[in-house]
Protein backbone atom coordinates (compact mmCIF):
# COMPACT_ATOMS: atom_id res chain seq x y z
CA UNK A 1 58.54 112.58 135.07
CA UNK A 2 56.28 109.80 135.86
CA UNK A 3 53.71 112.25 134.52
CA UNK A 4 55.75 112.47 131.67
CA UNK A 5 55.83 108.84 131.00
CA UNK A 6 51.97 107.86 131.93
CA UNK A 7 50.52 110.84 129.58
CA UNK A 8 53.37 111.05 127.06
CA UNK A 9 53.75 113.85 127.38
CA UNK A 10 56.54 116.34 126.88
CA UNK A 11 58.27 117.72 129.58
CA UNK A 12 60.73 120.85 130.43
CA UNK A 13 63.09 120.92 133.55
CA UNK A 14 65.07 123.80 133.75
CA UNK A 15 67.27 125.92 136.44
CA UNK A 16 70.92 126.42 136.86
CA UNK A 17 73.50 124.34 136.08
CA UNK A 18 75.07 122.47 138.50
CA UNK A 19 71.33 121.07 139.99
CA UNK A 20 71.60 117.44 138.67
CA UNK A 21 69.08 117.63 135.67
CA UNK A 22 70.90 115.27 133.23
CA UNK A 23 72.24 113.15 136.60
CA UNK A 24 68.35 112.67 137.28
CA UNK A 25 66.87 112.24 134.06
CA UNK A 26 69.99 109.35 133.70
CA UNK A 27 68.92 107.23 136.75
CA UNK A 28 65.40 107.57 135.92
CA UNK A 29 65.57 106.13 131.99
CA UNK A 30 68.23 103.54 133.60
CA UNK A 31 65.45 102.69 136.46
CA UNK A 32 62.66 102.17 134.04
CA UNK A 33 64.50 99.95 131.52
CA UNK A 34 64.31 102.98 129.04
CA UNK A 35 67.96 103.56 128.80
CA UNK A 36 68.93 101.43 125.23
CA UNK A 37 65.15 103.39 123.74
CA UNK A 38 66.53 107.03 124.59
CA UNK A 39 68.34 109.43 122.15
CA UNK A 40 70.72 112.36 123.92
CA UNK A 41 71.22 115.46 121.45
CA UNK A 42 72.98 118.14 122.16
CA UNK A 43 71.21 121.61 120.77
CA UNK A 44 74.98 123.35 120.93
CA UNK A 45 77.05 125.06 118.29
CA UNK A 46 76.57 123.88 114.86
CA UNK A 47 73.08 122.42 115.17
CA UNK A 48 70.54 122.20 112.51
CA UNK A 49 68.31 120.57 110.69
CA UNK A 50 70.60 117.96 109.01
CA UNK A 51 71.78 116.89 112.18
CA UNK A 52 68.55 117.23 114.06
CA UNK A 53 66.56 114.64 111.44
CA UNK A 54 69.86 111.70 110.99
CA UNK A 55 72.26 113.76 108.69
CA UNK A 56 71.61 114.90 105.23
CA UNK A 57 71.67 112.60 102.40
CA UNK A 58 74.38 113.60 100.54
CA UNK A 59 74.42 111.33 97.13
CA UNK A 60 70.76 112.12 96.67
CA UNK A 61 71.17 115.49 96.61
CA UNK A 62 74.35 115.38 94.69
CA UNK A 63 72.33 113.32 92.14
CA UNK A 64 69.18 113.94 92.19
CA UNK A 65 68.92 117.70 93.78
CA UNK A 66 66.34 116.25 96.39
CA UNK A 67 67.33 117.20 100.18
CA UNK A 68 66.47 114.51 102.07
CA UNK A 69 67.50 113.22 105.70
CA UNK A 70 68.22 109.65 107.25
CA UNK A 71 65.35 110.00 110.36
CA UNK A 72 66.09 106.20 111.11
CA UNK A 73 69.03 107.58 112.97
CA UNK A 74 67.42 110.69 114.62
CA UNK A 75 65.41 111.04 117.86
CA UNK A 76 62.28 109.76 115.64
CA UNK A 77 63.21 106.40 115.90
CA UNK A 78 63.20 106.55 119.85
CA UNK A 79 60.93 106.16 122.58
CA UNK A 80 62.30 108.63 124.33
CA UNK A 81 64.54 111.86 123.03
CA UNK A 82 67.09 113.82 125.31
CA UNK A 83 67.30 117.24 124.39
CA UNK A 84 70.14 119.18 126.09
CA UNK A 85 69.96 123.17 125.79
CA UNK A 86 67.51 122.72 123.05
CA UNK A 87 66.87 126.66 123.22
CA UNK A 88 70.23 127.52 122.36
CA UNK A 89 69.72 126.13 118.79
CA UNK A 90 69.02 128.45 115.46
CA UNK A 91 65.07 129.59 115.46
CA UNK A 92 64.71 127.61 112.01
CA UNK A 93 65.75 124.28 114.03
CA UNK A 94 63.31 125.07 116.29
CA UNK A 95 60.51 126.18 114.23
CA UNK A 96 61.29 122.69 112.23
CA UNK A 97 61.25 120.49 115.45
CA UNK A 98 57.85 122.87 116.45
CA UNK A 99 55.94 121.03 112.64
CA UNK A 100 57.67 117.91 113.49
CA UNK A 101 56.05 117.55 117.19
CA UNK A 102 52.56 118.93 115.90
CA UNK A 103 52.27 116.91 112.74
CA UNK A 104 53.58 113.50 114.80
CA UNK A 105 56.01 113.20 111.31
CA UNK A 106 59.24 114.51 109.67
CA UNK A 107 56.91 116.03 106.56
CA UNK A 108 60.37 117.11 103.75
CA UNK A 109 58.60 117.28 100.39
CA UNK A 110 58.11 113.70 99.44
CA UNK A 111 59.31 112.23 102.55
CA UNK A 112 57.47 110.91 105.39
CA UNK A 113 58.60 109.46 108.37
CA UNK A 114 56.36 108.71 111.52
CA UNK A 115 57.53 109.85 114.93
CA UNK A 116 57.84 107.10 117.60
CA UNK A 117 58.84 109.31 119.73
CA UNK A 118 56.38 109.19 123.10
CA UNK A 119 58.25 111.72 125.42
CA UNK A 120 60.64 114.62 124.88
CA UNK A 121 62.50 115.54 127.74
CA UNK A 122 64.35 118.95 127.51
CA UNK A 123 67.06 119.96 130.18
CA UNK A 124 68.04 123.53 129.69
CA UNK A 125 69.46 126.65 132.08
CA UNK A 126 67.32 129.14 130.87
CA UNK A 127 64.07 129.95 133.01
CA UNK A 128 60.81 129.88 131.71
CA UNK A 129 60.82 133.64 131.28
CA UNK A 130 64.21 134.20 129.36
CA UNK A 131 62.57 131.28 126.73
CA UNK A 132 59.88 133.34 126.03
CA UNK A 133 62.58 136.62 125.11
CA UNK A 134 63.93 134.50 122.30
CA UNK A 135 60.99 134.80 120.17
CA UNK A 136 58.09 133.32 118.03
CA UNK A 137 59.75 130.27 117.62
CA UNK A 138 60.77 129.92 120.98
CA UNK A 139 57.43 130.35 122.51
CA UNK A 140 55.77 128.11 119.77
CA UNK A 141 57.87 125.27 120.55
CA UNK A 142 57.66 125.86 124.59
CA UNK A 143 53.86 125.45 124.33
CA UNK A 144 54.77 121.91 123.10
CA UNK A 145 56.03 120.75 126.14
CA UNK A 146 52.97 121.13 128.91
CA UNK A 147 54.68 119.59 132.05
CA UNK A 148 57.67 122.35 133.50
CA UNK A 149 60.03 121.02 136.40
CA UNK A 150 61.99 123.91 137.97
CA UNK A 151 65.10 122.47 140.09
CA UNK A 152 66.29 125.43 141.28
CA UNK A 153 66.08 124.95 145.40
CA UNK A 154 63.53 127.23 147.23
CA UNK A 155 66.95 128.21 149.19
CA UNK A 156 70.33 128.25 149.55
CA UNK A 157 70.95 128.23 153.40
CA UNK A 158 73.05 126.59 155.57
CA UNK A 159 70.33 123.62 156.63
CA UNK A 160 69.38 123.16 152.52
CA UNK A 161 73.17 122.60 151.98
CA UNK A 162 72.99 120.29 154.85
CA UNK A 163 70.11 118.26 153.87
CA UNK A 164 71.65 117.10 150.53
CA UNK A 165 75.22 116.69 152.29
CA UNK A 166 73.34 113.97 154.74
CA UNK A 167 71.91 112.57 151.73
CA UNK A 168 75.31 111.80 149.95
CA UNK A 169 77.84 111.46 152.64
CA UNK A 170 77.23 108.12 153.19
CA UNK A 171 77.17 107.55 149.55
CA UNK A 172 80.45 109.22 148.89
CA UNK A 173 82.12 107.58 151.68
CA UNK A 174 85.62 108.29 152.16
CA UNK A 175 86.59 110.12 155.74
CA UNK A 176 84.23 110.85 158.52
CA UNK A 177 82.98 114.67 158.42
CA UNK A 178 83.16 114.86 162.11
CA UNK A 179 80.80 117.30 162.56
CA UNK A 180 81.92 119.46 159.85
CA UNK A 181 79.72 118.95 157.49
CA UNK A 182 77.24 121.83 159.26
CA UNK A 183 80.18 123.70 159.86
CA UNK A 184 80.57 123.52 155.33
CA UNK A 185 77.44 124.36 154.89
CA UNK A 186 77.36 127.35 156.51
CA UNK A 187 80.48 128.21 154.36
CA UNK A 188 78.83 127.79 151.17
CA UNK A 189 75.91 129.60 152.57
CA UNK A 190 77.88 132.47 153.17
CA UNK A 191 79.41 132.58 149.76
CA UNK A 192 76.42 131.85 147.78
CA UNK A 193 74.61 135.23 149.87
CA UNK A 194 77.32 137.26 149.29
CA UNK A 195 76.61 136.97 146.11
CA UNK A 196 79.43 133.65 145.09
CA UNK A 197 76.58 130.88 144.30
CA UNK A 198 77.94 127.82 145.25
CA UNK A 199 75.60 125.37 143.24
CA UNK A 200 75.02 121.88 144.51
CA UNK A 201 77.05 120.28 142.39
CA UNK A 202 79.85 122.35 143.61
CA UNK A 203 79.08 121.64 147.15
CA UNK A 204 79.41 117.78 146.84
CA UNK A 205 82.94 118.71 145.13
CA UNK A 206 83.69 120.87 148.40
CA UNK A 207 82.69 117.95 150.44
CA UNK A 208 84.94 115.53 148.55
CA UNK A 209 87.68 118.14 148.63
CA UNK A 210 88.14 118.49 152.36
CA UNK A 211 88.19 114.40 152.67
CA UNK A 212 90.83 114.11 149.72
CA UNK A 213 92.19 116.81 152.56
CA UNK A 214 92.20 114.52 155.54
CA UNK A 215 93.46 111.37 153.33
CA UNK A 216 96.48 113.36 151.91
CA UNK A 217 97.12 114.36 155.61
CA UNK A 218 96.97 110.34 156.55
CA UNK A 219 93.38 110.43 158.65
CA UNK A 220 90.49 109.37 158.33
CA UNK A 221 88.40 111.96 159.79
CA UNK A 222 88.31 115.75 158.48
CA UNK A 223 89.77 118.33 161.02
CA UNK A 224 89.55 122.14 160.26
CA UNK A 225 92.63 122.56 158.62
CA UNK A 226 90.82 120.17 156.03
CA UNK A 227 88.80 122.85 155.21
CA UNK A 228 91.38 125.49 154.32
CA UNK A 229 91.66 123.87 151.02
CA UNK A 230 88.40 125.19 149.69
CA UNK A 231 90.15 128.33 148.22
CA UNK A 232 90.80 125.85 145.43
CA UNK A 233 86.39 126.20 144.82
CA UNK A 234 85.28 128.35 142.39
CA UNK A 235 83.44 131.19 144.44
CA UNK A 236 85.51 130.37 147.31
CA UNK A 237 88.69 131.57 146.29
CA UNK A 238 88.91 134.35 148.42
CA UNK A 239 88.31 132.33 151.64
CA UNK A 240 92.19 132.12 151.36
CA UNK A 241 92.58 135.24 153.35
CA UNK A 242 89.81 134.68 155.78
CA UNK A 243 89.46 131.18 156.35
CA UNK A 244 90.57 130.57 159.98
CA UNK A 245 87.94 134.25 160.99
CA UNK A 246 84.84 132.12 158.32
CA UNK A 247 85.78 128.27 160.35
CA UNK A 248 86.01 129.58 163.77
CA UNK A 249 82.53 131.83 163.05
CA UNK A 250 81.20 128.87 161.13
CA UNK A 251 81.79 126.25 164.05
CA UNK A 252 80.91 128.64 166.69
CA UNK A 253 77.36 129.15 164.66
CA UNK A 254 77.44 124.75 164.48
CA UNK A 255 77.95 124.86 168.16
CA UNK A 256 74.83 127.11 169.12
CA UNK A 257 73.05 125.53 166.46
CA UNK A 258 73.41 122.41 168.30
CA UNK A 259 72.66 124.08 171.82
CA UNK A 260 69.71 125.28 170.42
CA UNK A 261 68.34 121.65 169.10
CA UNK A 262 69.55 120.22 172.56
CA UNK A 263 67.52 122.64 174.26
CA UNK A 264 64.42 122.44 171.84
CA UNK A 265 64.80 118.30 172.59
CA UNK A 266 64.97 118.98 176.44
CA UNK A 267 61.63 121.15 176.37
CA UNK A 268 59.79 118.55 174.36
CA UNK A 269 60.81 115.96 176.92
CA UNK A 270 59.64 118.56 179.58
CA UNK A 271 56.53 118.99 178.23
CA UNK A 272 55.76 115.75 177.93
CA UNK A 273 55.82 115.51 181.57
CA UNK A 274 53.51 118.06 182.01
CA UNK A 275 50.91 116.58 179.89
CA UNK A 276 51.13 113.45 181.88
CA UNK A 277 50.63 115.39 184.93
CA UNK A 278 47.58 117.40 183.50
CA UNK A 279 46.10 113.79 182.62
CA UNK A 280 46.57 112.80 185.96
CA UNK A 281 45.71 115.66 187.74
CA UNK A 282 48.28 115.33 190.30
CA UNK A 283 48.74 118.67 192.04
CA UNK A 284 52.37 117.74 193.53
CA UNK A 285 53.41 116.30 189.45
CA UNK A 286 51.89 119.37 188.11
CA UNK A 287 54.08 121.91 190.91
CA UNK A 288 57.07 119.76 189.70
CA UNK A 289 56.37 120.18 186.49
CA UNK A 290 55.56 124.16 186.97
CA UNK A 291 59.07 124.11 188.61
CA UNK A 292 61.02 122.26 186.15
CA UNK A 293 59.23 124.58 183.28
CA UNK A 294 60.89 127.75 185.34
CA UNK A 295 63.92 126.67 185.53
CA UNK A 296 64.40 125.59 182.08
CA UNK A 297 62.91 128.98 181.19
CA UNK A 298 65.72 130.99 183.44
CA UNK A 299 68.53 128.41 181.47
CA UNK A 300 66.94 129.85 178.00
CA UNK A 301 67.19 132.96 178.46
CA UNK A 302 70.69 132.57 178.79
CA UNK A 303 71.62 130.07 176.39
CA UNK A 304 73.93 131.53 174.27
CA UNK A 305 73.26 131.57 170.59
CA UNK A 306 74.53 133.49 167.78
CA UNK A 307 72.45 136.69 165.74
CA UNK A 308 69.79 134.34 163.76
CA UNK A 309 69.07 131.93 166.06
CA UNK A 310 67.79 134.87 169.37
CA UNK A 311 64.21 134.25 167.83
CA UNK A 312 64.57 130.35 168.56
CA UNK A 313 65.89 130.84 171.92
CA UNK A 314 62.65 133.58 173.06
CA UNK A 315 60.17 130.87 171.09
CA UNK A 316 61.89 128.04 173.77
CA UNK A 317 61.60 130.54 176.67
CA UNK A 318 58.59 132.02 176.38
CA UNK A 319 56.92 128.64 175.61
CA UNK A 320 58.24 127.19 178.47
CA UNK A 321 57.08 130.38 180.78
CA UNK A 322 53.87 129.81 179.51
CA UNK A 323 53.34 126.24 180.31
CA UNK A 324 54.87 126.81 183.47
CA UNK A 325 52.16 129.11 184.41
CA UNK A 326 49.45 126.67 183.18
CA UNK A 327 51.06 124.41 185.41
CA UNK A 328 51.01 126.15 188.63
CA UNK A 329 47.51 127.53 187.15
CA UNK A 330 46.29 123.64 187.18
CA UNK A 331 47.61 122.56 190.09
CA UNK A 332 45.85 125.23 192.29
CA UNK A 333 42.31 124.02 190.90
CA UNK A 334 43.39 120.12 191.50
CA UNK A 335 44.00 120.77 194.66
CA UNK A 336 40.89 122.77 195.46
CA UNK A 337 39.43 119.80 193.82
């Protein structure tokens, strides 16, 4: 967008609803002063032409037979012009807007009217691709806009749903997750691969409905009973049946989640032991170290983790086998030193 803005130049963001395109574009225009400059129109039912140029001018064409529009009160008087779903309107609204945006002008017989217009920003739920299928038109008007923004995440797993719930909890405020808010994600991330997408925007809502949860049971910290009333979610409905099997597999996933971190923290901190010992070349710091490195490496193996996170646990182990031998490796030639 700041592309957008520094060029002028048009720009498209697309992906599926519920990904915050309007909610961004809004906080941008408001945090560059643009807001009172921008025109919002909606390319829904009933658009055309009339209503994309101002409305028609009804007593000249009732008197004079001359079709002519009021652009003073269209998008051609603004800096900057929100269009939402402009591909769902009529191909001749689009093949209109297409002349409009090449000639810099509303050109209607004898009337002119210069664009002010410096960027177009068009929000719509339809991929790049699926524009394209809806013809001539379409793809005329697409090549218009030259910067593309896809929000669609790169994935929709337990630690993306996680990220943005970090970023908004404290935001939202309202009762304390208490740990939960892994154990939600991995809920949603569930539903959303078995084929219920859970969009963002519906996430936050399942965030804010298990603390309306705790404050209608009186606390102010969300328990797993909180949970329970995500049935009300739309692709979560049938967690009704299943909910206490999806928490306690959820929070036992959390839990060896968090094993795994702990024990990813503790080897770093080993480690960095050992590579003060190697720049000392202290044969008895290098033997502890080789010893510590073997004995975290025996509690690895059996940490216990749950199916996706076995590859984790042999990375830990075998990495800590390793340095362990390169410990007890270097502290033989120090001491033959």
């Amino acid at each position: 967008m700041a592309l957008a803005f520094t060029a002028k130049k048009n720009i498209i963001i697309f992906g599926p609803g519920g990904h915050g395109k309007s909610e961004m574009v809004k906080a941008v225009l408001d945090g560059l002063g643009y807001s009172d400059e921008a025109y919002y129109q909606f390319f829904g039912e009933g658009m055309d032409e009339a209503r994309l140029f101002g409305g028609l001018n009804f007593r000249k064409l009732e008197e004079e037979k001359i079709l002519e529009y009021y652009p003073a009160q269209s998008f051609l008087n603004h800096r900057v012009a929100v269009f939402e779903e402009l591909f769902d309107a009529p191909a001749s609204v689009l093949l209109a807007l297409k002349d409009v945006l090449t000639a810099k002008e509303l050109r209607n017989g004898a009337q002119r009217f210069p664009m002010r217009t410096e960027v177009i920003i068009c929000l719509t739920n339809k991929e790049s691709a699926e524009v394209a299928e809806l013809g001539p038109s379409a793809q005329a008007l697409i090549e218009r806009f030259p910067l593309q923004l896809n929000l669609k995440w790169k994935d929709y797993s337990a630690a993306s749903y996680l990220s943005m719930f970090e970023k908004v909890a404290a935001r939202l405020g309202g009762p304390v997750m208490n740990g939960f808010k892994a154990i939600l994600a991995e809920i949603l991330a569930n539903a959303t691969a078995n084929g219920n997408f859970v969009s963002p925007r519906t996430a936050v809502h399942a965030l804010q409905v298990c603390q309306a949860a705790a404050v209608m049971r009186g606390s102010d910290h969300v328990e797993k009973q909180d949970l329970t009333d995500l049935r009300f979610l739309p692709g979560l409905e049938g967690l009704a049946d299943t909910i206490q099997k999806e928490l306690e597999a959820a929070m036992e996933r959390a839990a060896a989640e968090a094993r795994v971190v702990e024990a990813e923290c503790k080897l770093a901190a080993i480690l960095t032991g050992f590579e003060d010992a190697k720049r000392a070349a202290s044969p008895i710091k290098l033997l502890q170290s080789a010893k510590s490195l073997t004995a975290f490496g025996d509690e690895a193996a059996s940490l216990k983790v749950t199916d996706g996170l076995t590859d984790r646990r042999k990375r830990i182990r075998d990495s800590a086998s390793e340095k362990a031998v390169e410990a007890q490796r270097l502290a033989l030639e120090a001491t033959r030193i």
